[in-house]
PDB file of N, CA and C in Angstrom:
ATOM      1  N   UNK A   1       3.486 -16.422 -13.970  1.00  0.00           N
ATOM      2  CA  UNK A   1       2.459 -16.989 -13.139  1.00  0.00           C
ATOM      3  C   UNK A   1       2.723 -16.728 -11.652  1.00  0.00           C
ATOM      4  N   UNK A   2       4.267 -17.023 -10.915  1.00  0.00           N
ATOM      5  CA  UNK A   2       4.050 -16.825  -9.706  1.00  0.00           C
ATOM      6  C   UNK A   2       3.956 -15.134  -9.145  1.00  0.00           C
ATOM      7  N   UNK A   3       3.841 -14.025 -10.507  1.00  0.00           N
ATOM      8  CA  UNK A   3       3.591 -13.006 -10.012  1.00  0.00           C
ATOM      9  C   UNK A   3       2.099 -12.922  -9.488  1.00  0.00           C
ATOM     10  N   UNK A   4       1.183 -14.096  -9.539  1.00  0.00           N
ATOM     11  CA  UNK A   4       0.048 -13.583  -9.133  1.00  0.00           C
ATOM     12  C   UNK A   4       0.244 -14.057  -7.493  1.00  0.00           C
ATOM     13  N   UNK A   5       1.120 -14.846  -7.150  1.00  0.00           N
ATOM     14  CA  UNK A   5       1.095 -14.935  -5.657  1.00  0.00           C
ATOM     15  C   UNK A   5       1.755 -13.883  -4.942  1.00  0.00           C
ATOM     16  N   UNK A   6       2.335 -13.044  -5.895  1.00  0.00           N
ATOM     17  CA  UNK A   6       3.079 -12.059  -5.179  1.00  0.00           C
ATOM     18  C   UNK A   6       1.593 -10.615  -4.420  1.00  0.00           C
ATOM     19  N   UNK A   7       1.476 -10.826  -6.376  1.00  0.00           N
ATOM     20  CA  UNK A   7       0.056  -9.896  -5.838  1.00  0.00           C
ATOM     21  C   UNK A   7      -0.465 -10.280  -4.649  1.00  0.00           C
ATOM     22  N   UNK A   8      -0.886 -11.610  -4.525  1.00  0.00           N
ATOM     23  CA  UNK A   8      -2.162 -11.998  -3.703  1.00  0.00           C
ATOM     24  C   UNK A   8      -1.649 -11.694  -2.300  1.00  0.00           C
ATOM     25  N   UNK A   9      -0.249 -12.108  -2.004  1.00  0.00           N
ATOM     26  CA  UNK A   9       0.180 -11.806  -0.696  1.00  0.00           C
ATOM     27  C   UNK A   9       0.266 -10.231  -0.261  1.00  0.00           C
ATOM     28  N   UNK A  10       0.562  -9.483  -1.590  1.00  0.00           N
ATOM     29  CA  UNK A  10       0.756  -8.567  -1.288  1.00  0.00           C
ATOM     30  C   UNK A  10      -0.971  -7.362  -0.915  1.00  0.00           C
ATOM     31  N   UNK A  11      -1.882  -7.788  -1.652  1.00  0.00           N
ATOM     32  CA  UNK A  11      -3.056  -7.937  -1.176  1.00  0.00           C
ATOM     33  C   UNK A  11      -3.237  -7.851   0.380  1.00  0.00           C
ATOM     34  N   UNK A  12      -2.882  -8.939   0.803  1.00  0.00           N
ATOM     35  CA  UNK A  12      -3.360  -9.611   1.936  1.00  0.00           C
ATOM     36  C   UNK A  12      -2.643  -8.801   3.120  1.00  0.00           C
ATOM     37  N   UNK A  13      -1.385  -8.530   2.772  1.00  0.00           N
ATOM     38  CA  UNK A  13      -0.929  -7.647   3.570  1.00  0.00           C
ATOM     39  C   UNK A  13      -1.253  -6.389   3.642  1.00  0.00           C
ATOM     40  N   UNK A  14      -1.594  -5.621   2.574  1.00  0.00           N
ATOM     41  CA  UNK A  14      -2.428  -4.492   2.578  1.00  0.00           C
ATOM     42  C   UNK A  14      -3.441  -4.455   3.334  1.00  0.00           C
ATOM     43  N   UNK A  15      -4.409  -5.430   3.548  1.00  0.00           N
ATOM     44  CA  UNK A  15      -5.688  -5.842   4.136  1.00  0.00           C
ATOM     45  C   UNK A  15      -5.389  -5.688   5.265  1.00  0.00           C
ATOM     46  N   UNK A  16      -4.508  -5.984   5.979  1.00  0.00           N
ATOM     47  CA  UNK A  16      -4.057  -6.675   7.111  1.00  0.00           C
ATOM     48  C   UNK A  16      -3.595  -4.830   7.718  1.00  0.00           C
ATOM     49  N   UNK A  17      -2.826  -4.354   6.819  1.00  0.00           N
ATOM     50  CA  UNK A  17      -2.201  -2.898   7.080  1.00  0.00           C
ATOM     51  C   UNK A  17      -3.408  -1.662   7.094  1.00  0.00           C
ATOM     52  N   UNK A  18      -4.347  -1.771   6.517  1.00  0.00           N
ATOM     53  CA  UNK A  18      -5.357  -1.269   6.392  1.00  0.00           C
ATOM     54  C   UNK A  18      -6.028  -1.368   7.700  1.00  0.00           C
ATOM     55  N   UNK A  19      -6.343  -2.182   8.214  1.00  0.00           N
ATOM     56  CA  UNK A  19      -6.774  -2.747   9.615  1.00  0.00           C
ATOM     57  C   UNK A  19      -5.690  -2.198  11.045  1.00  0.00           C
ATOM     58  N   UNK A  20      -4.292  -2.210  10.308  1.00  0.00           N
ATOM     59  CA  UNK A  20      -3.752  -1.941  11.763  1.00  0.00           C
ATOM     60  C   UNK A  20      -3.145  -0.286  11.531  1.00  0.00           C
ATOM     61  N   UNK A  21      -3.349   0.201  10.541  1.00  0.00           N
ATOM     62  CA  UNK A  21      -2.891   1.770  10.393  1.00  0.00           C
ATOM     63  C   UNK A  21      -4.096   2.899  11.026  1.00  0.00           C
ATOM     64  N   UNK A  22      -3.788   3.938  11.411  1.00  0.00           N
ATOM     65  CA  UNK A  22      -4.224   4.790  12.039  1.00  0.00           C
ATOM     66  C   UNK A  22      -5.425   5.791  10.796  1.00  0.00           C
ATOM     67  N   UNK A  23      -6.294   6.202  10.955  1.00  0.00           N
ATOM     68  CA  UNK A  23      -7.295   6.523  10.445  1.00  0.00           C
ATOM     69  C   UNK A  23      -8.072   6.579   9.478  1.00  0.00           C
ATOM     70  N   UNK A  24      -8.526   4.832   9.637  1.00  0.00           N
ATOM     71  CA  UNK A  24      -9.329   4.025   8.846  1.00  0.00           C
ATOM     72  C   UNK A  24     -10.378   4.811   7.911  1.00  0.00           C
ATOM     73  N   UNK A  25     -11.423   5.961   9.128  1.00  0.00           N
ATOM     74  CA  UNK A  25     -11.999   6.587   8.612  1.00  0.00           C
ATOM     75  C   UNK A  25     -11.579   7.814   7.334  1.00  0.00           C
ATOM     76  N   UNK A  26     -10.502   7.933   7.212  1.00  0.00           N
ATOM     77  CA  UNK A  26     -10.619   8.674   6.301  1.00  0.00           C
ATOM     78  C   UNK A  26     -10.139   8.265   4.795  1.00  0.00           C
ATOM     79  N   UNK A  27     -10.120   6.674   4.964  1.00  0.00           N
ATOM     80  CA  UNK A  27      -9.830   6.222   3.412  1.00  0.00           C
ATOM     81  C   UNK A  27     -10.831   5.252   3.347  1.00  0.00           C
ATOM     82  N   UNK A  28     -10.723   4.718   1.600  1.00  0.00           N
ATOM     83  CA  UNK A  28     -11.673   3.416   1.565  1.00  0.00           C
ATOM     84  C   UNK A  28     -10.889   2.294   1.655  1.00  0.00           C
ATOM     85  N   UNK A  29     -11.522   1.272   1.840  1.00  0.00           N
ATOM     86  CA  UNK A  29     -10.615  -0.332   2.321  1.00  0.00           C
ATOM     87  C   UNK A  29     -10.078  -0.880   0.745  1.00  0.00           C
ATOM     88  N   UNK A  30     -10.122  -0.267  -0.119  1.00  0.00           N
ATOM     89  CA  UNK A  30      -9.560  -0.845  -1.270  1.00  0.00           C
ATOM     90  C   UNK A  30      -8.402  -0.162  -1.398  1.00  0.00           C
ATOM     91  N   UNK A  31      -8.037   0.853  -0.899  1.00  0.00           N
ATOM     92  CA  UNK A  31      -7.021   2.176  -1.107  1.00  0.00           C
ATOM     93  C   UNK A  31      -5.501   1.461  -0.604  1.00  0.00           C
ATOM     94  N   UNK A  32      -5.110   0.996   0.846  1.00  0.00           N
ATOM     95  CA  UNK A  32      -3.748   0.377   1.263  1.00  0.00           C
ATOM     96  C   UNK A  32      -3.629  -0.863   0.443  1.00  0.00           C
ATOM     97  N   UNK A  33      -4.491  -1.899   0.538  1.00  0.00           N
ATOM     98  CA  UNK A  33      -4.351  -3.243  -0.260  1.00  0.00           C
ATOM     99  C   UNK A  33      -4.145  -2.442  -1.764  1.00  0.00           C
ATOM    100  N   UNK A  34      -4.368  -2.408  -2.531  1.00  0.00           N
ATOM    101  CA  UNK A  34      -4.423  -1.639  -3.900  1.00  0.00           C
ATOM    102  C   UNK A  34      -3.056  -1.042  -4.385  1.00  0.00           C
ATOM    103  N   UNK A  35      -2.392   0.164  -3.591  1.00  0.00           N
ATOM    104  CA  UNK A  35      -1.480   0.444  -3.626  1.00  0.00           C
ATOM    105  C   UNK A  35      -0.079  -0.830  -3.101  1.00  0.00           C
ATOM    106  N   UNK A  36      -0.369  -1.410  -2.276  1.00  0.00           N
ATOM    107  CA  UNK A  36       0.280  -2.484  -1.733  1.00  0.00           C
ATOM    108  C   UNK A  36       0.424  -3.564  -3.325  1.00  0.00           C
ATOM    109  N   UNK A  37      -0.287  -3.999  -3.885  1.00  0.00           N
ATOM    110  CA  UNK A  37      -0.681  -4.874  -4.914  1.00  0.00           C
ATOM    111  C   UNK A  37       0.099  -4.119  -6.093  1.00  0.00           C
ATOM    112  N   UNK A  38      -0.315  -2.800  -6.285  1.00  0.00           N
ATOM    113  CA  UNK A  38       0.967  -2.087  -7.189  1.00  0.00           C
ATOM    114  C   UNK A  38       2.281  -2.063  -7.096  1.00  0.00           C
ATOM    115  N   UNK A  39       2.774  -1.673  -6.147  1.00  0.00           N
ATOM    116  CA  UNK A  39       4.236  -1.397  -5.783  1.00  0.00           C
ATOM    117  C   UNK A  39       4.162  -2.813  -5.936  1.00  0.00           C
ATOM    118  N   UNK A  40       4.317  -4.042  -5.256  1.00  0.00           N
ATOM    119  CA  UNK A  40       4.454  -5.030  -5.611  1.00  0.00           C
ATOM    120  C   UNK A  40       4.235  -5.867  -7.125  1.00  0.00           C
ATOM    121  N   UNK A  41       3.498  -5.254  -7.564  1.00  0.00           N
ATOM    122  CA  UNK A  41       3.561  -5.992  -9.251  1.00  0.00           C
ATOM    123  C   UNK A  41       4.554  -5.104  -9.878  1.00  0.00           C
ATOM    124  N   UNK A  42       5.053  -3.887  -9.553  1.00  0.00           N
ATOM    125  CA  UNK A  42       5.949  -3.214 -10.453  1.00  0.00           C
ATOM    126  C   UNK A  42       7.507  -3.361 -10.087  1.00  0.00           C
ATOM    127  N   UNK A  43       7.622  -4.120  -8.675  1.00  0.00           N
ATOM    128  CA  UNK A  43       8.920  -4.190  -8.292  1.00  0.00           C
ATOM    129  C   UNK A  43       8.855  -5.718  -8.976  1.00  0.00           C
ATOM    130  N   UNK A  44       7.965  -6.797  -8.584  1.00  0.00           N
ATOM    131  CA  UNK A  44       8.458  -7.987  -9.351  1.00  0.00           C
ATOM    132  C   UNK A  44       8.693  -7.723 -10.934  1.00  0.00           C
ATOM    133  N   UNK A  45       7.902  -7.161 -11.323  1.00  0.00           N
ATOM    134  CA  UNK A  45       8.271  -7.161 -12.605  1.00  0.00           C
ATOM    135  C   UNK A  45       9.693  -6.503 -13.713  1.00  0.00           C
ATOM    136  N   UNK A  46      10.009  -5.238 -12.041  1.00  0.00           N
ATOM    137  CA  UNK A  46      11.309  -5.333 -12.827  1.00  0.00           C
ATOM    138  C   UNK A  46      12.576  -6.053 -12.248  1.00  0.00           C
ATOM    139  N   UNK A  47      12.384  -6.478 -11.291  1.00  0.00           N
ATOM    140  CA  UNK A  47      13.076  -7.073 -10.685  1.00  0.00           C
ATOM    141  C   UNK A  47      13.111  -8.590 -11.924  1.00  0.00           C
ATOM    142  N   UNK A  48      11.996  -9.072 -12.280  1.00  0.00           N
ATOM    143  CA  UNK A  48      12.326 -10.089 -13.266  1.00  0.00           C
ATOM    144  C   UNK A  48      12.869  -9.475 -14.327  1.00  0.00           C
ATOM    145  N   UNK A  49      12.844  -8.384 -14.971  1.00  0.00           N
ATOM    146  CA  UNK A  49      13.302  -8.233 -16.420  1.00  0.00           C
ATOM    147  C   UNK A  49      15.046  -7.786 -15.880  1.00  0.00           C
ATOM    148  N   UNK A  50      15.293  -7.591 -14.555  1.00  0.00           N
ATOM    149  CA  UNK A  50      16.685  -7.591 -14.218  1.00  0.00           C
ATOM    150  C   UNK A  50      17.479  -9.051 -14.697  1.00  0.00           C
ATOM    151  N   UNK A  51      16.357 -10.195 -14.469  1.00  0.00           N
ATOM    152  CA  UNK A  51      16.805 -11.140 -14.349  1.00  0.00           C
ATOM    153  C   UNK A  51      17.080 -12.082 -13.188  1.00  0.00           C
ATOM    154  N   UNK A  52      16.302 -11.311 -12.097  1.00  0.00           N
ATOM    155  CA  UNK A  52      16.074 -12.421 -10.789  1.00  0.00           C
ATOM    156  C   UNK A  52      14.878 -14.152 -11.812  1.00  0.00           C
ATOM    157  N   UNK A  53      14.943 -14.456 -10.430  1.00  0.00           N
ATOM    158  CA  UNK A  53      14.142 -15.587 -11.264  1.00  0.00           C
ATOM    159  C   UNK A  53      13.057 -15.810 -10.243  1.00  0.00           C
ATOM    160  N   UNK A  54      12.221 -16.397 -10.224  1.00  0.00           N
ATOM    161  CA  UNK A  54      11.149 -16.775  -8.942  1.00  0.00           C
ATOM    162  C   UNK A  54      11.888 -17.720  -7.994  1.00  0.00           C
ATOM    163  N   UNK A  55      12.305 -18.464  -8.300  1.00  0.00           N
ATOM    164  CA  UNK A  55      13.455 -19.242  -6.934  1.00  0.00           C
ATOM    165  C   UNK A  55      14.322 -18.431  -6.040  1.00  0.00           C
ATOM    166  N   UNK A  56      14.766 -16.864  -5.884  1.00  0.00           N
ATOM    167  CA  UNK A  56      15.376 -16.215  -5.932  1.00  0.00           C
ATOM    168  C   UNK A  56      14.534 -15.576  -4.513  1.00  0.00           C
ATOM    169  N   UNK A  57      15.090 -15.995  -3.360  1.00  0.00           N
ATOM    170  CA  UNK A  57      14.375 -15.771  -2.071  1.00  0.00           C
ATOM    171  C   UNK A  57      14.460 -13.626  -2.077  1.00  0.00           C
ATOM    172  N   UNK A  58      15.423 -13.623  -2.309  1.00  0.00           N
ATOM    173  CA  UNK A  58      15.645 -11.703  -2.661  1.00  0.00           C
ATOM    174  C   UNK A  58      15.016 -11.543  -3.166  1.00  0.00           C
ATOM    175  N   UNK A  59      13.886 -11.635  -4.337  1.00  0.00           N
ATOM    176  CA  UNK A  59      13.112 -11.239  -4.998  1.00  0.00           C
ATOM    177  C   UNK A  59      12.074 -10.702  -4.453  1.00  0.00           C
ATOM    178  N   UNK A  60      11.611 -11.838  -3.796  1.00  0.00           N
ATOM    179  CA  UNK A  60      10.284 -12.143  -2.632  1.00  0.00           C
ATOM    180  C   UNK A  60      10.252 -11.406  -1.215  1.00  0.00           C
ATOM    181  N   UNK A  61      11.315 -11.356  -1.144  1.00  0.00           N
ATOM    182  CA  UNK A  61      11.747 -10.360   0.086  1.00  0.00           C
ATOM    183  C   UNK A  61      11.472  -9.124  -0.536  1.00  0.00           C
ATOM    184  N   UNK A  62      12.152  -8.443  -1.317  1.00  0.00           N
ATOM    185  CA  UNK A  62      12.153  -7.002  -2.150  1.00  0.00           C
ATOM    186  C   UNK A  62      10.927  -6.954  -2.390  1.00  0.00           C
ATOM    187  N   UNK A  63       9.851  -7.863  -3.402  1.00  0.00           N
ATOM    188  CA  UNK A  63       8.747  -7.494  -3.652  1.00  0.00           C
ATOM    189  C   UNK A  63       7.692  -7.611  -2.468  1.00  0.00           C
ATOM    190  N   UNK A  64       7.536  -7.476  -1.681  1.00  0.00           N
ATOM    191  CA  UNK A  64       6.501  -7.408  -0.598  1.00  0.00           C
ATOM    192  C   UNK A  64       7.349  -6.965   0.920  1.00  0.00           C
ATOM    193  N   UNK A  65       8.586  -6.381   0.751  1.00  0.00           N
ATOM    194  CA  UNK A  65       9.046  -5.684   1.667  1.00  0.00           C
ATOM    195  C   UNK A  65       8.909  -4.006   0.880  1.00  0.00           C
ATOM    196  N   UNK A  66       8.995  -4.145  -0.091  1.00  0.00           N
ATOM    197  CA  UNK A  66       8.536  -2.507  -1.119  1.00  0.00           C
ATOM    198  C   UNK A  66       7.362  -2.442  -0.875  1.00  0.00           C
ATOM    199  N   UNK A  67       6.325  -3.528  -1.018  1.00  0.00           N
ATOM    200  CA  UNK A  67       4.846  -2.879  -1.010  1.00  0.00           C
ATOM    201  C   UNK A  67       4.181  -3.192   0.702  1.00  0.00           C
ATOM    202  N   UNK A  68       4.910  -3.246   1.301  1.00  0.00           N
ATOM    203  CA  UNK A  68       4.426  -2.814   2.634  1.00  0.00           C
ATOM    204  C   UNK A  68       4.955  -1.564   2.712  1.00  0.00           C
ATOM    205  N   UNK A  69       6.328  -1.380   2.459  1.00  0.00           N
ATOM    206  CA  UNK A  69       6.620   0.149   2.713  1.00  0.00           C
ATOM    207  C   UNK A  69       5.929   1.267   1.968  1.00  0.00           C
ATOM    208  N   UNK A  70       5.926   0.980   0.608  1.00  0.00           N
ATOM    209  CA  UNK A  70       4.850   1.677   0.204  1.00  0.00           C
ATOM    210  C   UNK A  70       3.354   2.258   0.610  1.00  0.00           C
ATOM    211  N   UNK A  71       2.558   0.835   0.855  1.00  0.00           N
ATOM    212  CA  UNK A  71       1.607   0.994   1.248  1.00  0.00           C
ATOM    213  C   UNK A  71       1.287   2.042   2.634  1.00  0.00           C
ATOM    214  N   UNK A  72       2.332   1.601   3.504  1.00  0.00           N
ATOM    215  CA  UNK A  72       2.349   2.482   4.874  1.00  0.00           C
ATOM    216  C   UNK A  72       2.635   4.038   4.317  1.00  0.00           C
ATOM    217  N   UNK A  73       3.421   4.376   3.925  1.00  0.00           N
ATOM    218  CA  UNK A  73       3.996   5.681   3.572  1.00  0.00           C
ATOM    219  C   UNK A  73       2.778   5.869   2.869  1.00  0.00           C
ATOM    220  N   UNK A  74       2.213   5.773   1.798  1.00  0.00           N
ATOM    221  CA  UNK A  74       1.044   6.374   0.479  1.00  0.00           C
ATOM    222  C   UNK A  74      -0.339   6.394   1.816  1.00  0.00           C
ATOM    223  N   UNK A  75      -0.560   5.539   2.601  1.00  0.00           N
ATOM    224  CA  UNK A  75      -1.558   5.410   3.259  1.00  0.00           C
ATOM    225  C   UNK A  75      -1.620   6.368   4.360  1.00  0.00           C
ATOM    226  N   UNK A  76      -0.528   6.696   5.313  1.00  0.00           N
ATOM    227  CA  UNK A  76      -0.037   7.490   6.250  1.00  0.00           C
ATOM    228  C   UNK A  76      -0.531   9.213   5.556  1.00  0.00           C
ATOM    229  N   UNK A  77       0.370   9.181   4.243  1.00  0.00           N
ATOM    230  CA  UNK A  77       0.307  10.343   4.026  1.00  0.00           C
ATOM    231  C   UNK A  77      -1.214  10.856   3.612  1.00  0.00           C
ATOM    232  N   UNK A  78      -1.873  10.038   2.997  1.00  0.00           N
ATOM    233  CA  UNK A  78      -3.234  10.353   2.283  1.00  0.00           C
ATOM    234  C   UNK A  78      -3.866  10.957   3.246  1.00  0.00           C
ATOM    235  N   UNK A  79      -3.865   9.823   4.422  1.00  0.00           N
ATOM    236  CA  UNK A  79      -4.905   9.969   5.886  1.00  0.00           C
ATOM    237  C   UNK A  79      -4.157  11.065   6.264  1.00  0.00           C
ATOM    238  N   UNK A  80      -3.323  11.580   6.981  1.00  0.00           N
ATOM    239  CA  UNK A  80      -2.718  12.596   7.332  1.00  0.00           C
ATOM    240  C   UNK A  80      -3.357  14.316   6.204  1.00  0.00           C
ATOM    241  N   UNK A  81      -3.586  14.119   4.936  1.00  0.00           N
ATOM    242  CA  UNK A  81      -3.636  15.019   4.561  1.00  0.00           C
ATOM    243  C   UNK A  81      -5.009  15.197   4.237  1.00  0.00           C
ATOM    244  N   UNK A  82      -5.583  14.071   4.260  1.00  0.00           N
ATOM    245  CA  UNK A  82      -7.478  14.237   4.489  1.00  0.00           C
ATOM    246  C   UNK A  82      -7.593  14.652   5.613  1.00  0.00           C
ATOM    247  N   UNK A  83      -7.244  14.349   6.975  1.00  0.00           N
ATOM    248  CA  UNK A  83      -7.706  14.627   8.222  1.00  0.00           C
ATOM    249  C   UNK A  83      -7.180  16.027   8.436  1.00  0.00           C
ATOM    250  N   UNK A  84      -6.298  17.094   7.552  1.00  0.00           N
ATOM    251  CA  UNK A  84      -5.864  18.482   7.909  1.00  0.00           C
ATOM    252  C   UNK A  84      -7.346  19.169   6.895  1.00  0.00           C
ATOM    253  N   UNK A  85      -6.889  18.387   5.814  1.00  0.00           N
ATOM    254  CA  UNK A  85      -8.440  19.535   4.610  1.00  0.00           C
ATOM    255  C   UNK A  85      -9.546  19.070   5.181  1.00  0.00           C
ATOM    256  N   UNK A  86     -10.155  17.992   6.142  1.00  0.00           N
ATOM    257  CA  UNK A  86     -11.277  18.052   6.404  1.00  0.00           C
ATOM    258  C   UNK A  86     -11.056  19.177   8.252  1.00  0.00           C
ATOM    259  N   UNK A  87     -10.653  19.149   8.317  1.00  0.00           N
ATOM    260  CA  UNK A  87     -10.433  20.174   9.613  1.00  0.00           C
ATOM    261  C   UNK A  87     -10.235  21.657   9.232  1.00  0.00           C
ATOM    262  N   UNK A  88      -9.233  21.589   8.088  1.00  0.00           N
ATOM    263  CA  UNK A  88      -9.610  23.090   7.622  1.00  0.00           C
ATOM    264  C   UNK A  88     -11.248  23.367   6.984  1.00  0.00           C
ATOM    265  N   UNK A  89     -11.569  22.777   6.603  1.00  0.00           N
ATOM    266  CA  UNK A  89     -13.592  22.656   5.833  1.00  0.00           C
ATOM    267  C   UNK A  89     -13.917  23.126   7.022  1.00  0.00           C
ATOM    268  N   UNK A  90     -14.189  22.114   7.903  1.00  0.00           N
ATOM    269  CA  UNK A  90     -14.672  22.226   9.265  1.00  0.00           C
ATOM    270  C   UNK A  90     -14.972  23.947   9.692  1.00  0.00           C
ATOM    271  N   UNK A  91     -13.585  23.905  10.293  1.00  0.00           N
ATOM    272  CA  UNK A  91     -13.314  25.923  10.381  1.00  0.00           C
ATOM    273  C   UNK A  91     -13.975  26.681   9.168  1.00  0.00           C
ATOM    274  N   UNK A  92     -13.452  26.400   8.062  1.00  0.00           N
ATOM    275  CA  UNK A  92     -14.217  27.192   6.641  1.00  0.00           C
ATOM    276  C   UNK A  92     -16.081  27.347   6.943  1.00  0.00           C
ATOM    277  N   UNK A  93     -16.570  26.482   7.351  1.00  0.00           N
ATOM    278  CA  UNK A  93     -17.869  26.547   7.300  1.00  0.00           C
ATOM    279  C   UNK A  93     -18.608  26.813   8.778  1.00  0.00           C
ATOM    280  N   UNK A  94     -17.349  26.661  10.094  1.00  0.00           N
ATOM    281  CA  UNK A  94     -17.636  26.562  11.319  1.00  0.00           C
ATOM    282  C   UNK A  94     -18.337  25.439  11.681  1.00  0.00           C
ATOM    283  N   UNK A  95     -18.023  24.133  11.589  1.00  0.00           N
ATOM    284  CA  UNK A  95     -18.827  23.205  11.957  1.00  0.00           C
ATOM    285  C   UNK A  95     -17.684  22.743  13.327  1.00  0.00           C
ATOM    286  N   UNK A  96     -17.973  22.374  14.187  1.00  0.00           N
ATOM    287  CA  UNK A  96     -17.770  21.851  15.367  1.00  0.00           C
ATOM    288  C   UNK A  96     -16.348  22.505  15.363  1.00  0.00           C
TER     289      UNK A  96
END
């Protein structure tokens, strides 16, 4: 059960990262939160079958210190590599 607060925070921080990362325009707003919400349900979850427990302040730290890093890195790179193939199109067709 308290993996759904992990999600939710981890959500929220996505939301939040989505908003303060650099070129909004070239992703959709479900894309950082989303990935953020993954990495975070897959680190709590093995982090519990390690045998942490939910009282276990390391847990909580690890799971939403992974899915911010995640999220930044998967988000960084996406936008970074949309904004080169839409610039190469651009040239391909000569538009601006």
């Amino acid at each position: 059960m308290y993996i759904l607060l992990a999600l939710i925070a981890a959500a929220g921080l996505g939301i939040a990262l989505h908003y303060a990362l650099p070129q909004r325009d070239t992703r959709g707003v479900v894309l950082t939160p989303g990935v953020a919400a993954l990495a975070a349900a897959v680190v709590y979850a093995v982090l519990t079958w390690l045998g942490w427990g939910e009282d276990n302040v390391w847990q909580w730290v690890a799971t939403l210190g992974a899915a911010v890093v995640v999220a930044v890195v998967v988000t960084v790179v996406l936008g970074t590599l949309r904004a080169r193939r839409d610039e190469a199109e651009r040239r391909r067709l000569r538009i601006a």
